[in-house]
C-alpha atoms as a PDB file:
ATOM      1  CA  UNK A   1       1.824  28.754  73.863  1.00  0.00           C
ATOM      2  CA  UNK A   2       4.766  26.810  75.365  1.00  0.00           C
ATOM      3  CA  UNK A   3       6.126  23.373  76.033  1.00  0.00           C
ATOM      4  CA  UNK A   4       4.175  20.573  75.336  1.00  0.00           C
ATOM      5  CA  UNK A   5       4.247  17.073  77.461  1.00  0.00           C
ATOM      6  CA  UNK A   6       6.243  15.585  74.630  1.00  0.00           C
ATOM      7  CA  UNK A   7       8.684  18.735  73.739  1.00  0.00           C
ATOM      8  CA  UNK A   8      11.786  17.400  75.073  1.00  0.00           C
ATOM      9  CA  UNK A   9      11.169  14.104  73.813  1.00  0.00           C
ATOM     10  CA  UNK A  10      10.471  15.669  70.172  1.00  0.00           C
ATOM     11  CA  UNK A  11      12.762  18.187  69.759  1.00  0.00           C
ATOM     12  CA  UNK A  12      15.710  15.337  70.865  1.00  0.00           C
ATOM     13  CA  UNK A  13      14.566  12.988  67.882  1.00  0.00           C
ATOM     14  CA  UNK A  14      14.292  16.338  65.403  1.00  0.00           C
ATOM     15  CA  UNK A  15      18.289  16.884  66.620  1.00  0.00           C
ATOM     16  CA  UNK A  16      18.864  13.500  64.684  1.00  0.00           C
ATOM     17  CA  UNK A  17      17.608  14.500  61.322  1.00  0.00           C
ATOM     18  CA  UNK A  18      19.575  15.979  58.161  1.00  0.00           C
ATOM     19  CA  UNK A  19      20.242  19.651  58.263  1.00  0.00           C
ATOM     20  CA  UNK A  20      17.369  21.006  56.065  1.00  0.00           C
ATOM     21  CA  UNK A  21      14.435  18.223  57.240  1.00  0.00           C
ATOM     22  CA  UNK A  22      16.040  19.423  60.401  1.00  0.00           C
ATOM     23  CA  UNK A  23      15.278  23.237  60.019  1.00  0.00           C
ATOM     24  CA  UNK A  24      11.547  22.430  58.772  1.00  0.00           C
ATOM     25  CA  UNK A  25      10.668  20.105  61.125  1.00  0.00           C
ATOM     26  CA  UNK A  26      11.926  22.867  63.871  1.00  0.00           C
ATOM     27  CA  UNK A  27       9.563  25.062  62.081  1.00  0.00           C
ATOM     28  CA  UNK A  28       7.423  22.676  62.304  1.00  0.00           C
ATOM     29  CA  UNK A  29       7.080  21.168  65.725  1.00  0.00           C
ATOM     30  CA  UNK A  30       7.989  25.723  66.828  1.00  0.00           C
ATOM     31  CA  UNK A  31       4.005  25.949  65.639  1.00  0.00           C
ATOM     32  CA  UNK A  32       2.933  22.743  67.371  1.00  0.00           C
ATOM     33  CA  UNK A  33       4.416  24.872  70.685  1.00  0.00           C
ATOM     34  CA  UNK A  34       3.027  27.921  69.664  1.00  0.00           C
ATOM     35  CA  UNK A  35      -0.409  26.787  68.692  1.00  0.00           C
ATOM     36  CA  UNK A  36      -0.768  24.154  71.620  1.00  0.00           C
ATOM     37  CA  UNK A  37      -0.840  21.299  69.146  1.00  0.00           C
ATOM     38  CA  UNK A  38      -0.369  18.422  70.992  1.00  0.00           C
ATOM     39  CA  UNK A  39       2.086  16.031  68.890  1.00  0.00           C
ATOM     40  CA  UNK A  40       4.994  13.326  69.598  1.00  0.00           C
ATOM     41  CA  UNK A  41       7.817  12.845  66.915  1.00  0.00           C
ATOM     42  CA  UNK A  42       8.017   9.294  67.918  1.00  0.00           C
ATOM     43  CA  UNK A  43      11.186   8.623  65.321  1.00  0.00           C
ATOM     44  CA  UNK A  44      13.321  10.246  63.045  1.00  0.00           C
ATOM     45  CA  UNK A  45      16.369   9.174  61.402  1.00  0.00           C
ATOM     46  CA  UNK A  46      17.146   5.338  61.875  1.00  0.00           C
ATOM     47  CA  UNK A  47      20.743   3.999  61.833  1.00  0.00           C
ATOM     48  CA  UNK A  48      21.666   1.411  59.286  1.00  0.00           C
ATOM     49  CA  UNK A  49      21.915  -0.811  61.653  1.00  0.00           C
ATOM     50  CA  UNK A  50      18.766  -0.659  62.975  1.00  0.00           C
ATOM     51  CA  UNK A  51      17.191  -0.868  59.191  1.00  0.00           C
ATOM     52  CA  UNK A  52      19.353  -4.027  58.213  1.00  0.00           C
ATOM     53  CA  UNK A  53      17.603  -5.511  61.299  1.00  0.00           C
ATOM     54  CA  UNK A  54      14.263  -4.257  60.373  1.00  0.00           C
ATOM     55  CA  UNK A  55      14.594  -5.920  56.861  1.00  0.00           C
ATOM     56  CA  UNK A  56      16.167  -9.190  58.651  1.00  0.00           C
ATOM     57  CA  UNK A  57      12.908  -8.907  60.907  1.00  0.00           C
ATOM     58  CA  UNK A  58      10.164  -8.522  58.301  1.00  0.00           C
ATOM     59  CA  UNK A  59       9.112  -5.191  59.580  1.00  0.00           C
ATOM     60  CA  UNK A  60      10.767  -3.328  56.775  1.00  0.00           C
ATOM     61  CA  UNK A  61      11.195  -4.517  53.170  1.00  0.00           C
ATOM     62  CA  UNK A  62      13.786  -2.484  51.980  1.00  0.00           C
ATOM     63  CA  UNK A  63      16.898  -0.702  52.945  1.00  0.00           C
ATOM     64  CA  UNK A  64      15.962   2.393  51.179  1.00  0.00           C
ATOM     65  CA  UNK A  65      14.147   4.184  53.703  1.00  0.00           C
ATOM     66  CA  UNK A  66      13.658   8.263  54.077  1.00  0.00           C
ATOM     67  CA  UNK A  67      14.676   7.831  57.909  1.00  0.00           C
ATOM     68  CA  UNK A  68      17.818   6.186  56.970  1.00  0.00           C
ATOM     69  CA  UNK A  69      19.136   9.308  55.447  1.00  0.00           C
ATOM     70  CA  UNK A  70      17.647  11.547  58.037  1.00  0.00           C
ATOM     71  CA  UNK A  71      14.553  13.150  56.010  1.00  0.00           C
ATOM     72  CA  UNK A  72      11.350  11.434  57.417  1.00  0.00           C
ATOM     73  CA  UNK A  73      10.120  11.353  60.511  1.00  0.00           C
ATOM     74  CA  UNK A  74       6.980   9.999  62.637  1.00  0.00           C
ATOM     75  CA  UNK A  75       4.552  11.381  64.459  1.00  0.00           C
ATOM     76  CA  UNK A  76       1.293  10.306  66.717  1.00  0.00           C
ATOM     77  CA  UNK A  77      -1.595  12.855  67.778  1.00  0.00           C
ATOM     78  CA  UNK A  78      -1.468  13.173  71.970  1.00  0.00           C
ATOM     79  CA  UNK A  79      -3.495  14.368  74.515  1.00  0.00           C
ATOM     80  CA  UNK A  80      -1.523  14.800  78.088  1.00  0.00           C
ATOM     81  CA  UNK A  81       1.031  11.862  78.068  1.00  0.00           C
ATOM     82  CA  UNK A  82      -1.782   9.699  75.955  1.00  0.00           C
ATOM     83  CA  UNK A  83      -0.986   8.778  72.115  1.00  0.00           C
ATOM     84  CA  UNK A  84      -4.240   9.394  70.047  1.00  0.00           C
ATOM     85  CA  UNK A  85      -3.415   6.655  67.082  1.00  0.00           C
ATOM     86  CA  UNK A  86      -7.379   7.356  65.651  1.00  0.00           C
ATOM     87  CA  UNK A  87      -7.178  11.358  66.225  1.00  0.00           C
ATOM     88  CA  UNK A  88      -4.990  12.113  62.999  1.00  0.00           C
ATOM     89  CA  UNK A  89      -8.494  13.643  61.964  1.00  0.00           C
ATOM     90  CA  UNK A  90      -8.668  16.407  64.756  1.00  0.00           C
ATOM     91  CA  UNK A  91      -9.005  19.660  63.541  1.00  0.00           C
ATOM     92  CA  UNK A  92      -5.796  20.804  64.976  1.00  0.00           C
ATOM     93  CA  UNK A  93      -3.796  17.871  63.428  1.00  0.00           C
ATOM     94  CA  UNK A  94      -5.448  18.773  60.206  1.00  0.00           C
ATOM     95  CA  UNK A  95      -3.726  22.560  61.026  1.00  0.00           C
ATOM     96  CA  UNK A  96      -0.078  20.223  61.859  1.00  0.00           C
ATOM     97  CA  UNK A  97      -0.408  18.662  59.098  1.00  0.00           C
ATOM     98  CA  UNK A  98      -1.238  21.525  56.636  1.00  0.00           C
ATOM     99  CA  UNK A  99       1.487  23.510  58.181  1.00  0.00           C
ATOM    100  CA  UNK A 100       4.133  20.355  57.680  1.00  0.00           C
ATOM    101  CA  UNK A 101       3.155  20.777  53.590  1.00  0.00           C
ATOM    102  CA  UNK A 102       3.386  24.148  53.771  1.00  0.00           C
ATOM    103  CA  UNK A 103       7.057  23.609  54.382  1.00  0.00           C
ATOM    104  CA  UNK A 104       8.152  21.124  51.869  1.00  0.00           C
ATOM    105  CA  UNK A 105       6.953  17.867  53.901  1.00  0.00           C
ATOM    106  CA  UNK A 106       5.141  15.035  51.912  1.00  0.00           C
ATOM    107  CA  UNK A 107       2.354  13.432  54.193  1.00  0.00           C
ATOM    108  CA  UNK A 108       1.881   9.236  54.049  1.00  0.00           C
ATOM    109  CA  UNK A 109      -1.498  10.421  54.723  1.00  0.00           C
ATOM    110  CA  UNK A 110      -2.078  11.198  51.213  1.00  0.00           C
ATOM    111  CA  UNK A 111      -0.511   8.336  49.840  1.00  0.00           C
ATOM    112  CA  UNK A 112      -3.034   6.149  47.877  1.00  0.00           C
ATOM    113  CA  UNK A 113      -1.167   3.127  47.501  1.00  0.00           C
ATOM    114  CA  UNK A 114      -1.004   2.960  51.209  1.00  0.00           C
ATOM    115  CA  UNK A 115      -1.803   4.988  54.040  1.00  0.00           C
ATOM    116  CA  UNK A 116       0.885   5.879  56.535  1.00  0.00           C
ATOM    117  CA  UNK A 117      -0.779   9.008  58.637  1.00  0.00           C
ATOM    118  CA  UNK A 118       2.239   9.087  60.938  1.00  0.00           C
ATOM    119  CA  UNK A 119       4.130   9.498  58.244  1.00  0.00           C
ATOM    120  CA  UNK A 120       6.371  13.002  57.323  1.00  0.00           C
ATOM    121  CA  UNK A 121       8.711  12.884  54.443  1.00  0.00           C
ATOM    122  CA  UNK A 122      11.277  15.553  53.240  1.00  0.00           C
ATOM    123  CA  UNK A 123      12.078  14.178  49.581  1.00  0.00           C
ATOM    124  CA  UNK A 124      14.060  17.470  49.287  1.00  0.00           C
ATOM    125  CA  UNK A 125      16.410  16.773  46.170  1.00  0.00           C
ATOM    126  CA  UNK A 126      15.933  13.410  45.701  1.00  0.00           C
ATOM    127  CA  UNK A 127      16.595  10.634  47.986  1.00  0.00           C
ATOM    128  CA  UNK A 128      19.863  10.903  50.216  1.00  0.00           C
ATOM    129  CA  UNK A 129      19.955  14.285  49.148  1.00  0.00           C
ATOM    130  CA  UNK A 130      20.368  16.289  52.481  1.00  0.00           C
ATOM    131  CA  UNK A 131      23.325  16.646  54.451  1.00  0.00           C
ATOM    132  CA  UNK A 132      24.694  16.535  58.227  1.00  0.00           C
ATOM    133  CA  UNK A 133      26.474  19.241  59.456  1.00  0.00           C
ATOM    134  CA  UNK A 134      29.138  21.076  57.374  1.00  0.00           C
ATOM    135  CA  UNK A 135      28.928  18.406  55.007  1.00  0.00           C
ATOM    136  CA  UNK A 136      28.663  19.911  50.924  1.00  0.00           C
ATOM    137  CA  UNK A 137      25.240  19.880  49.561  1.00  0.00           C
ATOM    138  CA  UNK A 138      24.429  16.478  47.695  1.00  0.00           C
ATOM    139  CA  UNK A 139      23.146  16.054  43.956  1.00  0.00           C
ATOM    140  CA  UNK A 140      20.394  14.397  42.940  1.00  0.00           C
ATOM    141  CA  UNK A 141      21.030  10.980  41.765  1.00  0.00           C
ATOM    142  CA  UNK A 142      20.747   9.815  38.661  1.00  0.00           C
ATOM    143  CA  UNK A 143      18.760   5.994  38.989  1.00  0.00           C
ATOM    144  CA  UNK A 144      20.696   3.685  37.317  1.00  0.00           C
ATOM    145  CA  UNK A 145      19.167   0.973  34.950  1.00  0.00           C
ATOM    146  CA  UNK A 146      18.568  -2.255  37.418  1.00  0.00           C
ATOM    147  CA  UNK A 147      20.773  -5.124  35.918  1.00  0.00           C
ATOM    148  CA  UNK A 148      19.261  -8.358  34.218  1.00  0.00           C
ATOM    149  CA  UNK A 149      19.761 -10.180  37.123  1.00  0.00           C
ATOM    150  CA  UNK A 150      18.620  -7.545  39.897  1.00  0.00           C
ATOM    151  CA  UNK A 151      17.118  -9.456  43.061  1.00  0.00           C
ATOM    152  CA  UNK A 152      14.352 -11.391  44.248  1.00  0.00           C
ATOM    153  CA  UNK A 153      13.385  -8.923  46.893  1.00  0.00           C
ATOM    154  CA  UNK A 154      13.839  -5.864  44.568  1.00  0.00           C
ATOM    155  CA  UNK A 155      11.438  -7.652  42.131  1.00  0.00           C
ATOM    156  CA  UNK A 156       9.345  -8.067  44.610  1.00  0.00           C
ATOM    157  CA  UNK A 157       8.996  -4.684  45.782  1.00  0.00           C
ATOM    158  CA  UNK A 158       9.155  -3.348  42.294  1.00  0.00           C
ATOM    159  CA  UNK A 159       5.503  -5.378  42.161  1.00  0.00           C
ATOM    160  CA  UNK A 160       4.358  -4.239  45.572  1.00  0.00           C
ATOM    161  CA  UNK A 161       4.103  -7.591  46.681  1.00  0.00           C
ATOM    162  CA  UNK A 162       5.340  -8.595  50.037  1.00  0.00           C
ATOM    163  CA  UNK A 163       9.256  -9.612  50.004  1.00  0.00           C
ATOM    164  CA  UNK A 164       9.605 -10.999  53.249  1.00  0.00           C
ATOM    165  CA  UNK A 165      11.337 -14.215  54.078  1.00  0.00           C
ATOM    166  CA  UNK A 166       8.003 -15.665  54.802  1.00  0.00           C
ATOM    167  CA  UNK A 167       6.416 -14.781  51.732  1.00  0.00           C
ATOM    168  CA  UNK A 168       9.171 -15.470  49.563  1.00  0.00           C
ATOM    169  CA  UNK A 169       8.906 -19.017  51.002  1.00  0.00           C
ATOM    170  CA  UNK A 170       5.651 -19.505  50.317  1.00  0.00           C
ATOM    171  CA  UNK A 171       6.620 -18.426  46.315  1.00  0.00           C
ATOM    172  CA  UNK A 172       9.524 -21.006  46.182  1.00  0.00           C
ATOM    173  CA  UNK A 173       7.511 -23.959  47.495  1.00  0.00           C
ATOM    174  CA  UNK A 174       4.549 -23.031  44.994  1.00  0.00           C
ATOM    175  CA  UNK A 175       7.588 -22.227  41.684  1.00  0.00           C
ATOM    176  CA  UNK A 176       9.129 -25.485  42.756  1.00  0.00           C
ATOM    177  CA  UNK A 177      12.270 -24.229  44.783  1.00  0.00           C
ATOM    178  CA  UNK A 178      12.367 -26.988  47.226  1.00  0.00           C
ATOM    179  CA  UNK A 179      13.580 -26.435  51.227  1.00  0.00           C
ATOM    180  CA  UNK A 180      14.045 -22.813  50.381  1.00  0.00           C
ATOM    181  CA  UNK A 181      16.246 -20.922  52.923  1.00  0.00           C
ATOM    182  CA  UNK A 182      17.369 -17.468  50.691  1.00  0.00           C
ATOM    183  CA  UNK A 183      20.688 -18.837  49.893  1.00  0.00           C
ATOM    184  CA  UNK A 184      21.529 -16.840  46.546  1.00  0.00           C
ATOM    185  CA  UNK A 185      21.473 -20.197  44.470  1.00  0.00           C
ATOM    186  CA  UNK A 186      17.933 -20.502  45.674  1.00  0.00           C
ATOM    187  CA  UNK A 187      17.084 -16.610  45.058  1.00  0.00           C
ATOM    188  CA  UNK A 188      18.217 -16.340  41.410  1.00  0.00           C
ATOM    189  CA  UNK A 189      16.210 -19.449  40.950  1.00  0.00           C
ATOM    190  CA  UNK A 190      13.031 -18.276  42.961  1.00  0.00           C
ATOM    191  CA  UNK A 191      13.400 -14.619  40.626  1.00  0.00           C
ATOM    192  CA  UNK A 192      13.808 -16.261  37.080  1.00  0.00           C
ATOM    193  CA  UNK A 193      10.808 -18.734  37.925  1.00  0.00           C
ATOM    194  CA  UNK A 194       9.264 -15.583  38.681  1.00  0.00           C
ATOM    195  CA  UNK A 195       9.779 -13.525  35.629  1.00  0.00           C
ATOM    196  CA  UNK A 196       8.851 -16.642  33.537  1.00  0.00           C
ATOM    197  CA  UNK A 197       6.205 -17.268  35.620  1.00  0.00           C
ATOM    198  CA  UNK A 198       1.985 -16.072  35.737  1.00  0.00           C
ATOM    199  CA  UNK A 199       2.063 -12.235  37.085  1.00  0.00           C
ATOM    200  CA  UNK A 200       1.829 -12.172  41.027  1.00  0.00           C
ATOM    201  CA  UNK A 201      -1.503 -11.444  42.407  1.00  0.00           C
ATOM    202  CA  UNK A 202      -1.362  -8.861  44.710  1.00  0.00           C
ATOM    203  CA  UNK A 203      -2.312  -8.393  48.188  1.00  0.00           C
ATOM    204  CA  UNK A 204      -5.945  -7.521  48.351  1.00  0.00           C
ATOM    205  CA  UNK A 205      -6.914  -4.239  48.153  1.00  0.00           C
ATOM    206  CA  UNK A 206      -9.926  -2.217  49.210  1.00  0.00           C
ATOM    207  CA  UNK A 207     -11.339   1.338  49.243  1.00  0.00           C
ATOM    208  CA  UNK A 208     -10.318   1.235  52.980  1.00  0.00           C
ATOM    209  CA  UNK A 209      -7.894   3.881  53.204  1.00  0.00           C
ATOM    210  CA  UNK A 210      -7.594   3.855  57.046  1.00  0.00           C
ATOM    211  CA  UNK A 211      -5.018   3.048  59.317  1.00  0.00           C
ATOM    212  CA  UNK A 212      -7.276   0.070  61.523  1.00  0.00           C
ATOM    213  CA  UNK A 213      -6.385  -3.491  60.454  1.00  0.00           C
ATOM    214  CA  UNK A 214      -9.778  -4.705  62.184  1.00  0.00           C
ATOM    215  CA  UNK A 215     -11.635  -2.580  59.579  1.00  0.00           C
ATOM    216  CA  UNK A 216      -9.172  -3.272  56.749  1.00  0.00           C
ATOM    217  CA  UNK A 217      -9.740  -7.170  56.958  1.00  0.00           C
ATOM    218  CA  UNK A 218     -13.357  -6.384  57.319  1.00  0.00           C
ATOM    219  CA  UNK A 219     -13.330  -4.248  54.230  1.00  0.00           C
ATOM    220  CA  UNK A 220     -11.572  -7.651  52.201  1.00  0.00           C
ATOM    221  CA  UNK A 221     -13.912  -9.999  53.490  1.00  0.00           C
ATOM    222  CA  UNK A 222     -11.239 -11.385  55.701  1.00  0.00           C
ATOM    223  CA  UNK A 223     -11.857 -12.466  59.587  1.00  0.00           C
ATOM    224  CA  UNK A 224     -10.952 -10.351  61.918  1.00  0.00           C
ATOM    225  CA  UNK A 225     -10.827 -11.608  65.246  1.00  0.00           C
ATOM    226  CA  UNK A 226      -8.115 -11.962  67.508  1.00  0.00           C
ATOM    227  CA  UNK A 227      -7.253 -15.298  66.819  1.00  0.00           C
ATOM    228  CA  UNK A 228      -7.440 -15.048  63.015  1.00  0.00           C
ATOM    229  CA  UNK A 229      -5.060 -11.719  63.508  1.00  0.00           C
ATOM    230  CA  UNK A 230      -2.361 -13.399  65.467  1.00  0.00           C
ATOM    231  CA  UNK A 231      -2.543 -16.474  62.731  1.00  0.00           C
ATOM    232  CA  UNK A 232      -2.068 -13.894  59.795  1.00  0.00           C
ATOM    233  CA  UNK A 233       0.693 -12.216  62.408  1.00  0.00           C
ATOM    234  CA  UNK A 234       2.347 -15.544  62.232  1.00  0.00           C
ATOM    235  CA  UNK A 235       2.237 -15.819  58.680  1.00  0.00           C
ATOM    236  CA  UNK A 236       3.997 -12.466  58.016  1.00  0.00           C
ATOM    237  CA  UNK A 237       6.476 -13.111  60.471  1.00  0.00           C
ATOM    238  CA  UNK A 238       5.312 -10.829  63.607  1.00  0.00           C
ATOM    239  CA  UNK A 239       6.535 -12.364  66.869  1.00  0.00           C
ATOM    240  CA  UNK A 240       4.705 -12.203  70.464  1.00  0.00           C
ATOM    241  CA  UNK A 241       1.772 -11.027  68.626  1.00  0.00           C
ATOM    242  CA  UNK A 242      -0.279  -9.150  71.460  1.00  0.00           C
ATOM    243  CA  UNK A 243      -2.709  -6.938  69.375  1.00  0.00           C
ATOM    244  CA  UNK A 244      -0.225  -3.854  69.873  1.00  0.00           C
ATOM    245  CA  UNK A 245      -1.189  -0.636  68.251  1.00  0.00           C
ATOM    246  CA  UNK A 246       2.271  -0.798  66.947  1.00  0.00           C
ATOM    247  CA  UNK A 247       1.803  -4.655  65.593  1.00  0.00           C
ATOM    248  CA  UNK A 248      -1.324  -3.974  64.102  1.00  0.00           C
ATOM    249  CA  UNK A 249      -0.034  -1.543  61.990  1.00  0.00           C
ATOM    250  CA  UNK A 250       3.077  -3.721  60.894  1.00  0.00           C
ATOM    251  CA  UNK A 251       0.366  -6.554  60.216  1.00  0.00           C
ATOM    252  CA  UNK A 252      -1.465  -3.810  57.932  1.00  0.00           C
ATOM    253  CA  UNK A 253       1.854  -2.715  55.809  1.00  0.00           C
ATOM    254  CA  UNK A 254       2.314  -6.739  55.606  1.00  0.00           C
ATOM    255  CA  UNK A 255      -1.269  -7.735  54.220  1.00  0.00           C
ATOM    256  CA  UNK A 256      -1.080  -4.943  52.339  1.00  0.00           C
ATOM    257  CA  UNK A 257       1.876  -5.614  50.475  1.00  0.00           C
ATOM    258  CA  UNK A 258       4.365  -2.898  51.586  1.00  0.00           C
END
C-alpha cells in the first residue's frame, strides 16, 4: 500500500546485505509495503569489527555469525514508530513471516534449541556462501576436521554451554586453573581438564519456548525479580543492566547457553 514509518530505515540496512539475501529480503520487505505490514529490519550485516567486539563483550559467542557475511538479518513487529517485541504472533507477522520462508529465509522462530523470533537467516549455499557485488559466486565449504587441540571456546560452543569470559572463569576456578585470565597457557589447560573431566551440565532448559526472560526464569524455577535479573546480568557479563528489552534478551541467549 506504500511506505511504511520504518521504510527508509529498512530498506538502508537491506542495502548492506549479500547480493542474493539482498534480492529476497527486497522481495521481502516489497510485500511488507504492499500489504501494510508494519516491520523494522533493525540489523543486517555486521562488520567484523563490530563481531570481534561482540565476542570481547559477551554478547556474542562466536565469530561465525550469518550477519557477518551479509545473509541474516533482524527484524521487530511495529505499530506507528512503536516496536511490538511480544506481537511476533500477529496475524500479519505470521503472513511476513510465511512469506520470508517462502523465499528461501530460515526463521529463529522455529529453532528449538533456542528461540530467536527476530531472527531471518539466508543459509543459501552454505555459510559465507553469497557474494557482494560483481564478486564470482562462492562454493560451499567443505568443514574441515577440528584439530586435537581446537579451543576452549569452540568446545564450549560445540556443547552449547556458555563460552563467555565469565563462565569460562567460573570452569577454571572449579577444574583447578588458578587466577584464570584466558591467557592461552591457561586455555589449553582449562580445555584438556575439560575433556578429561565429568560432562558439563547444561544451562537449564524448559518447555518455554518464548522470547520473555521473566517467564523463562519462572518456567526453571529461578527468581525473577528485578534484583535477581540484574545479579544474573552481572554474572553473564551485561553492563548498566537497566531491564532493556534489548538486555533481557542478551540475558536469555546467556542463561540459556547460546
Amino acid at each position: 500500500m506504500g511506505k511504511l514509518h520504518y521504510s527508509d530505515r529498512s530498506w538502508g540496512n537491506i542495502s548492506k546485505l549479500a547480493n542474493d539475501t539482498k534480492a529476497k529480503a527486497t522481495a521481502l520487505f516489497k510485500y511488507a509495503e504492499d500489504n501494510n505490514i508494519e516491520v523494522l529490519i533493525y540489523e543486517t550485516i555486521r562488520t567484523k569489527a563490530q563481531q570481534e567486539a561482540n565476542v570481547k563483550s559477551g554478547a556474542s559467542q562466536t565469530m561465525k555469525s550469518y550477519h557477518l557475511v551479509g545473509q541474516a538479518l533482524d527484524f521487530v513487529p511495529t505499530k506507528g514508530s512503536a516496536t511490538k517485541w511480544d506481537e511476533y504472533g500477529r496475524a500479519d507477522i505470521k503472513k511476513f513471516i510465511a512469506k520470508a520462508k517462502a523465499l528461501g529465509f530460515e526463521w529463529g522462530g522455529d529453532w528449538t534449541s533456542f528461540v530467536d523470533k527476530p531472527h531471518l537467516q539466508n543459509n543459501y549455499k552454505g555459510y559465507d556462501t553469497d557474494t557482494f557485488g560483481d564478486a564470482p559466486s562462492k562454493s560451499p565449504q567443505t568443514p574441515s576436521k577440528p584439530s586435537a587441540s581446537g579451543s576452549v571456546v569452540d568446545y564450549l560452543n560445540s556443547k552449547k554451554i556458555d563460552s563467555s569470559m565469565a563462565n569460562r572463569k567460573k570452569l577454571a576456578a572449579k577444574y583447578g586453573v588458578a587466577n584464570y585470565t584466558g591467557t592461552a597457557t591457561q586455555n589449553t589447560a582449562l580445555l584438556n581438564k575439560l575433556k578429561a573431566g565429568a560432562s558439563l551440565s547444561k544451562p537449564a532448559q524448559s518447555g518455554y519456548k518464548g522470547t520473555s526472560l521473566v517467564d523463562y526464569l519462572k518456567s526453571v524455577k529461578k527468581a525473577s525479580d528485578y534484583s535477581s535479573r540484574s545479579k544474573y546480568a552481572t554474572q553473564y557479563g551485561i553492563k548498566d543492566y537497566k531491564g532493556s528489552t534489548s538486555q533481557n534478551l542478551q540475558l536469555l541467549k546467556k542463561m540459556r547457553g547460546f
